[in-house]
PDB file of N, CA and C in Angstrom:
ATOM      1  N   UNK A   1       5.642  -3.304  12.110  1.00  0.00           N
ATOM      2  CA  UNK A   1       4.642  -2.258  11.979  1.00  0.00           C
ATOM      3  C   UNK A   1       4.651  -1.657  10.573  1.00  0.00           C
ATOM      4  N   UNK A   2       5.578  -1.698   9.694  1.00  0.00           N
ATOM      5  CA  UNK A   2       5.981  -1.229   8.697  1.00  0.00           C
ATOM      6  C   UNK A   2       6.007  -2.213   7.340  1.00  0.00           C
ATOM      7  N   UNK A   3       5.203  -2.438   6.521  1.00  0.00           N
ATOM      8  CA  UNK A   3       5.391  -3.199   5.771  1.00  0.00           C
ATOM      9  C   UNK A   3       6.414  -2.921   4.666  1.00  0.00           C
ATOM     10  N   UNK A   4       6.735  -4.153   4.053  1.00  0.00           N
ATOM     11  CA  UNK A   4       7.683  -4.146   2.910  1.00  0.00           C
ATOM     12  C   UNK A   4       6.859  -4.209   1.721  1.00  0.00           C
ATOM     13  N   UNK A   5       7.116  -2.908   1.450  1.00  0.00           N
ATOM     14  CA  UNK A   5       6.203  -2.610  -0.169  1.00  0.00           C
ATOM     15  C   UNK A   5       7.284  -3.551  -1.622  1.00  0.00           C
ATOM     16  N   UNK A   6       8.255  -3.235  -1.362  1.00  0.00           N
ATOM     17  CA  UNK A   6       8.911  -4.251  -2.527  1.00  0.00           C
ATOM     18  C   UNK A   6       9.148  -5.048  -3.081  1.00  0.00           C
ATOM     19  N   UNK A   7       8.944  -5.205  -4.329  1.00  0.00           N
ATOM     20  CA  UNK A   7       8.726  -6.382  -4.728  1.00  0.00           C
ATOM     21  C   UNK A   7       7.376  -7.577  -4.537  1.00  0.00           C
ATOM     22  N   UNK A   8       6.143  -6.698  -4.236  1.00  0.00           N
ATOM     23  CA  UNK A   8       5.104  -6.937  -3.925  1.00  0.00           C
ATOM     24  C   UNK A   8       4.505  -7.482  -5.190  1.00  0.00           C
ATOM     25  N   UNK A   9       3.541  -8.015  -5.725  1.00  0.00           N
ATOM     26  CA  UNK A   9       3.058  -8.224  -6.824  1.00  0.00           C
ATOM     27  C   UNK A   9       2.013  -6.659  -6.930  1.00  0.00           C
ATOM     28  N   UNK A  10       1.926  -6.572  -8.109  1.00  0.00           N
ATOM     29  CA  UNK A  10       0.916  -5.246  -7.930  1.00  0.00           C
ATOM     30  C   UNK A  10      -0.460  -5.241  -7.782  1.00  0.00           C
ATOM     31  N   UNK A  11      -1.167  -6.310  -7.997  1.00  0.00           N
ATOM     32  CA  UNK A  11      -2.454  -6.313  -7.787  1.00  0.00           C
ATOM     33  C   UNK A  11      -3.319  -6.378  -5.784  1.00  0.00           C
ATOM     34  N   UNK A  12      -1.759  -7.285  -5.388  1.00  0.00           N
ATOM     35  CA  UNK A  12      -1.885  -7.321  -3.877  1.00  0.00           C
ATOM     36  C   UNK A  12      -1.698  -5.512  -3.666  1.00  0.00           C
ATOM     37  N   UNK A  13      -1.054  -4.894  -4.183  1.00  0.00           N
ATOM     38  CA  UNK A  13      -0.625  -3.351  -3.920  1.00  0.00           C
ATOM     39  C   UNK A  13      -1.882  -2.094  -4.034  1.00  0.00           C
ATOM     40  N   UNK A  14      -2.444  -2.570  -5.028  1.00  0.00           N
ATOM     41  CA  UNK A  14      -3.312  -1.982  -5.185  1.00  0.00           C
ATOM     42  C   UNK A  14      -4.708  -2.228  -4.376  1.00  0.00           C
ATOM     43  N   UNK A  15      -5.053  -3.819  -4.711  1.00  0.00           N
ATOM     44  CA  UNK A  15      -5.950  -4.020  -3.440  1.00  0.00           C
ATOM     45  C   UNK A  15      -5.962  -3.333  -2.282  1.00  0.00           C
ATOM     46  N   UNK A  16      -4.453  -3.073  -1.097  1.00  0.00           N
ATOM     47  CA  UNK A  16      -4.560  -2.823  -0.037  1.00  0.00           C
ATOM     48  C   UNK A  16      -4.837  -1.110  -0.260  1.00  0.00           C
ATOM     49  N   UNK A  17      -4.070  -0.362  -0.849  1.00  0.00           N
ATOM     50  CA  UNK A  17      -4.359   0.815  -1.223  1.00  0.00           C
ATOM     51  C   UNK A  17      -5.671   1.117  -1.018  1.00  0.00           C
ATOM     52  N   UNK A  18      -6.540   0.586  -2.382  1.00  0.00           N
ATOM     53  CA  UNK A  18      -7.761   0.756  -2.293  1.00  0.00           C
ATOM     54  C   UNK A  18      -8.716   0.292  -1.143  1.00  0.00           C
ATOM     55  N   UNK A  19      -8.293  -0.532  -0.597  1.00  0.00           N
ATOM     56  CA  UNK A  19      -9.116  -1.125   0.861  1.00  0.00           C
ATOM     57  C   UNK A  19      -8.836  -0.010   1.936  1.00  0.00           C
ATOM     58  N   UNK A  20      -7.323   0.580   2.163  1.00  0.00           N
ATOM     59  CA  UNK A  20      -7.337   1.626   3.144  1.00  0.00           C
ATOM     60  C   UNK A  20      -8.415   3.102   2.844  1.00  0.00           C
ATOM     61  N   UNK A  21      -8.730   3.230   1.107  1.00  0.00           N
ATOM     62  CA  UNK A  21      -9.105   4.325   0.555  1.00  0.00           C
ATOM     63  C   UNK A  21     -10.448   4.149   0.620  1.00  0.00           C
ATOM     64  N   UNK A  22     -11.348   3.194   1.256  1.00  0.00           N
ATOM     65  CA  UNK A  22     -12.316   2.967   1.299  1.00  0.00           C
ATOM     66  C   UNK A  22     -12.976   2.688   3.033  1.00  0.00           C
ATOM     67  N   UNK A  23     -11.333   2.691   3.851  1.00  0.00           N
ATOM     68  CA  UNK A  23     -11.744   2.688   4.722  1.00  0.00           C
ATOM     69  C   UNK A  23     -12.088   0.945   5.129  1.00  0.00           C
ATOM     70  N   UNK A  24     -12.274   0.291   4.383  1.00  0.00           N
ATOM     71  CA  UNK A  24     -12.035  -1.580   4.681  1.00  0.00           C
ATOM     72  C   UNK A  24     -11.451  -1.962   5.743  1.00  0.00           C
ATOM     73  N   UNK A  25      -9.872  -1.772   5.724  1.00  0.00           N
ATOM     74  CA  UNK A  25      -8.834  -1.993   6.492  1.00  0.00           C
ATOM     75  C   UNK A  25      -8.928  -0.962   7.523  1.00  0.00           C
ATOM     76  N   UNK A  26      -9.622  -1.550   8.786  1.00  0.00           N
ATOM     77  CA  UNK A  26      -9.788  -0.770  10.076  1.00  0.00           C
ATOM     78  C   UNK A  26      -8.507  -1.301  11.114  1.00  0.00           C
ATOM     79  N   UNK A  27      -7.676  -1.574  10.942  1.00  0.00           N
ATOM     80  CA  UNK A  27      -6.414  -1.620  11.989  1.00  0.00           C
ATOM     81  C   UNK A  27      -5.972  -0.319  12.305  1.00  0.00           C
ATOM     82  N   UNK A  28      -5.803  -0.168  13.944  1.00  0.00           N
ATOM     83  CA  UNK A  28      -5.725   1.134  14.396  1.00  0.00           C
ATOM     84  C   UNK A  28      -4.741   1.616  13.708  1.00  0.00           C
ATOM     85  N   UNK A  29      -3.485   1.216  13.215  1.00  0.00           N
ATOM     86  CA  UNK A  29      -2.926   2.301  12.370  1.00  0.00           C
ATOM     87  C   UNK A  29      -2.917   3.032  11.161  1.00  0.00           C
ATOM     88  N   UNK A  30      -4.272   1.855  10.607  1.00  0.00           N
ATOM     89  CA  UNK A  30      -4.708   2.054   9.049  1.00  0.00           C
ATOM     90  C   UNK A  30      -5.341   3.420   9.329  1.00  0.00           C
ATOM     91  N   UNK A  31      -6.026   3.286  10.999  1.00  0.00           N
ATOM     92  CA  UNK A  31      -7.015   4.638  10.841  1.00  0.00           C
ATOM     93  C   UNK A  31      -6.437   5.617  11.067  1.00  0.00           C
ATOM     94  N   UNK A  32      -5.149   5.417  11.439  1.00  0.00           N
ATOM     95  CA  UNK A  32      -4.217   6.591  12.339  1.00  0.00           C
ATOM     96  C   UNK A  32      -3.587   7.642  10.797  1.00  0.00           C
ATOM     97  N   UNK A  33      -3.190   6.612  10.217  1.00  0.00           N
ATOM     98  CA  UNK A  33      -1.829   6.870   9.082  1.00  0.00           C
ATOM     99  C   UNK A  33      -2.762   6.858   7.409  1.00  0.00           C
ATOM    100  N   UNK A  34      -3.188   5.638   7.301  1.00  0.00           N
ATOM    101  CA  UNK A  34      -3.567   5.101   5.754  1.00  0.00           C
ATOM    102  C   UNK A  34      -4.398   5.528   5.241  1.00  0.00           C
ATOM    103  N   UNK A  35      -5.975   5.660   6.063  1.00  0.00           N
ATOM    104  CA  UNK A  35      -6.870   6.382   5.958  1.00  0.00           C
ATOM    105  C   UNK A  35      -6.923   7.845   5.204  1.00  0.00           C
ATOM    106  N   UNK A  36      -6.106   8.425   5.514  1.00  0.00           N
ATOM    107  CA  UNK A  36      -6.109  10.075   5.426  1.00  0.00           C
ATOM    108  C   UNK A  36      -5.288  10.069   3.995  1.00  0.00           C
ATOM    109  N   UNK A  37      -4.031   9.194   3.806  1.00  0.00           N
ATOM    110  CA  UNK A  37      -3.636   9.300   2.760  1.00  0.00           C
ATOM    111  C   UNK A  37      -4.053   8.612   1.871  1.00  0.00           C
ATOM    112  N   UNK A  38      -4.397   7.253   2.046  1.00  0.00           N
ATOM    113  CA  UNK A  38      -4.662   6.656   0.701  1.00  0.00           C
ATOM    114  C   UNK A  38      -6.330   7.186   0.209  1.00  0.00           C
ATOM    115  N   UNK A  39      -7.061   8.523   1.065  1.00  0.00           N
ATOM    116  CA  UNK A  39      -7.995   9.412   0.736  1.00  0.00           C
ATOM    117  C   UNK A  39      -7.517   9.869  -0.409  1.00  0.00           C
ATOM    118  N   UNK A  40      -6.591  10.480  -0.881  1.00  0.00           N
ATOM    119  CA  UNK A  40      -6.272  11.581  -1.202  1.00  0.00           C
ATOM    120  C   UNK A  40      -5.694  10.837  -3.530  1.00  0.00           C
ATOM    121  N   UNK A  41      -5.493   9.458  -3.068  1.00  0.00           N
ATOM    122  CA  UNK A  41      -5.081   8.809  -4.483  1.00  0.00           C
ATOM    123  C   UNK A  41      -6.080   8.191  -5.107  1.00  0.00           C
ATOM    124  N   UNK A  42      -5.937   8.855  -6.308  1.00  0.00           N
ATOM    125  CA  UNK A  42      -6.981   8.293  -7.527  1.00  0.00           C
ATOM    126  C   UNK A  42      -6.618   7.306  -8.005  1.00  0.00           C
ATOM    127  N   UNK A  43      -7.590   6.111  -8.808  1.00  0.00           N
ATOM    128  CA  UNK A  43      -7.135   4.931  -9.479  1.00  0.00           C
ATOM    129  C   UNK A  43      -5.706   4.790  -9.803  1.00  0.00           C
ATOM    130  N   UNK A  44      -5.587   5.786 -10.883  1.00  0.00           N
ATOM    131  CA  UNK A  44      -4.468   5.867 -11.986  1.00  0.00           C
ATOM    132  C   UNK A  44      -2.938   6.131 -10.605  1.00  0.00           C
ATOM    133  N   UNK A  45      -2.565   6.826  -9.596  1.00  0.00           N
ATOM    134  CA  UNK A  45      -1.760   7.209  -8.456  1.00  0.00           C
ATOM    135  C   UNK A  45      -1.738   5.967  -7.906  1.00  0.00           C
ATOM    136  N   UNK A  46      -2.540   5.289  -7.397  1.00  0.00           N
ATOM    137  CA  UNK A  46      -2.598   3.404  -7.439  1.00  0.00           C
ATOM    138  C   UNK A  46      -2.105   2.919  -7.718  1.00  0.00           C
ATOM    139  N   UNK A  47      -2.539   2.977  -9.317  1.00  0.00           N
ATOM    140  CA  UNK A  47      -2.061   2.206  -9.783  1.00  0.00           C
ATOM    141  C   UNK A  47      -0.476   2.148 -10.653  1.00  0.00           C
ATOM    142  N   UNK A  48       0.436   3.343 -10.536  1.00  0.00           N
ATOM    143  CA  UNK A  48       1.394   4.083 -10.599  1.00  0.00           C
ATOM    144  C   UNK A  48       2.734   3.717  -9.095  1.00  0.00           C
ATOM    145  N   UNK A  49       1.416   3.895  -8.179  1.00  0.00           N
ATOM    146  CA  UNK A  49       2.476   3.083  -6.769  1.00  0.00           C
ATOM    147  C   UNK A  49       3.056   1.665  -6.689  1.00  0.00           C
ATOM    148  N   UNK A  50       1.866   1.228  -7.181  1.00  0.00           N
ATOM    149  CA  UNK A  50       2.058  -0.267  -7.600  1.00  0.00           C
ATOM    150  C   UNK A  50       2.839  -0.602  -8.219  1.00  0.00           C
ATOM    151  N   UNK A  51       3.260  -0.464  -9.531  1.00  0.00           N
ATOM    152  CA  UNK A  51       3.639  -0.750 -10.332  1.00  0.00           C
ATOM    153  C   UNK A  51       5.168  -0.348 -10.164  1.00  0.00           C
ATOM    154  N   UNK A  52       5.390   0.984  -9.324  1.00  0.00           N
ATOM    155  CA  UNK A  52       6.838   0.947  -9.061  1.00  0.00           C
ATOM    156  C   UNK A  52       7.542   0.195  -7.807  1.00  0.00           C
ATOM    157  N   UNK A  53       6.360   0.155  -6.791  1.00  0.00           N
ATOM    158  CA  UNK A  53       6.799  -1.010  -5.596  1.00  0.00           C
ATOM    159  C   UNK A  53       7.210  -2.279  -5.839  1.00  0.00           C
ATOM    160  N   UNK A  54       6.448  -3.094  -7.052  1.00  0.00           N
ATOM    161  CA  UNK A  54       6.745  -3.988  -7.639  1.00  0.00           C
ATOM    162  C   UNK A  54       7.633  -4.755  -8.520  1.00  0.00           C
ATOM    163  N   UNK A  55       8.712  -3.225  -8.909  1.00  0.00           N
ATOM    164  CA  UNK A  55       9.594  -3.631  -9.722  1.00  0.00           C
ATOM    165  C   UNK A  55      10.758  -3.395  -8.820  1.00  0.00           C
ATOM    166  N   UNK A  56      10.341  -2.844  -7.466  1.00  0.00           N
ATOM    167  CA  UNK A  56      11.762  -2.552  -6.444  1.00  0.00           C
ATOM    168  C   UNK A  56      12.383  -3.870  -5.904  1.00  0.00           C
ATOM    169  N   UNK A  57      13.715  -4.566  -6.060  1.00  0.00           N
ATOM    170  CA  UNK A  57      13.861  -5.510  -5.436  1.00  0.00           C
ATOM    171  C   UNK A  57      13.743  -5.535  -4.404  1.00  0.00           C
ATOM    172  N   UNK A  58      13.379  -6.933  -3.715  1.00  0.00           N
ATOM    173  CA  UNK A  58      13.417  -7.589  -2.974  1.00  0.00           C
ATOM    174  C   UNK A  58      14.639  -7.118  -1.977  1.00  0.00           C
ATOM    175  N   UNK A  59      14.020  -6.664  -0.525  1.00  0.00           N
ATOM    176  CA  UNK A  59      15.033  -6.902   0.784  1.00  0.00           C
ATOM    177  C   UNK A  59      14.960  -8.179   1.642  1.00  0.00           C
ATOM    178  N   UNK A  60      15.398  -8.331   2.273  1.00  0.00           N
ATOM    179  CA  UNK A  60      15.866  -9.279   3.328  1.00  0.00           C
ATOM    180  C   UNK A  60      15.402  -9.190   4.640  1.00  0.00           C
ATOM    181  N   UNK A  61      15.329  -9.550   5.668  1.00  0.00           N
ATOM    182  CA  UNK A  61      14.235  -9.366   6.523  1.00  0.00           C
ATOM    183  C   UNK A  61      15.984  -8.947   7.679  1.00  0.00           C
ATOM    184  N   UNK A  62      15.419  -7.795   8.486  1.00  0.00           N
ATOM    185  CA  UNK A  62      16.217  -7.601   9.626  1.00  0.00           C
ATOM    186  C   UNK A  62      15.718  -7.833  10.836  1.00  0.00           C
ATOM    187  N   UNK A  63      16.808  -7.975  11.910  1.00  0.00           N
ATOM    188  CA  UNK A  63      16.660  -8.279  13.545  1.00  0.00           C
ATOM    189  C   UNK A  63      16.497  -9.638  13.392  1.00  0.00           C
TER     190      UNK A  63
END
């Protein structure tokens, strides 16, 4: 349910951002959770998330 933001490339990061901020990405939790916040970030906050998700290493997958 929770995605792994790390180590993401940033352009995939930003895409989804902006797709929740536009309302695109209609998965009931996008509308529950993503919607409301990724309202609230401008380009430049985007593109700032991105760019630090992207340099976070890499985890390992659990369970």
């Amino acid at each position: 349910m929770f995605p792994r933001l790390n180590a993401q490339i940033p352009e995939y990061l930003v895409a989804q951002l902006k797709g929740f901020r536009k309302h695109a990405r209609g998965e009931t939790d996008a509308r529950s959770y993503m919607w409301a916040i990724a309202s609230q970030l401008d380009d430049a906050t985007i593109q700032s998330l991105a760019d630090y998700f992207s340099h976070q290493e890499a985890t390992g997958r659990s369970g």
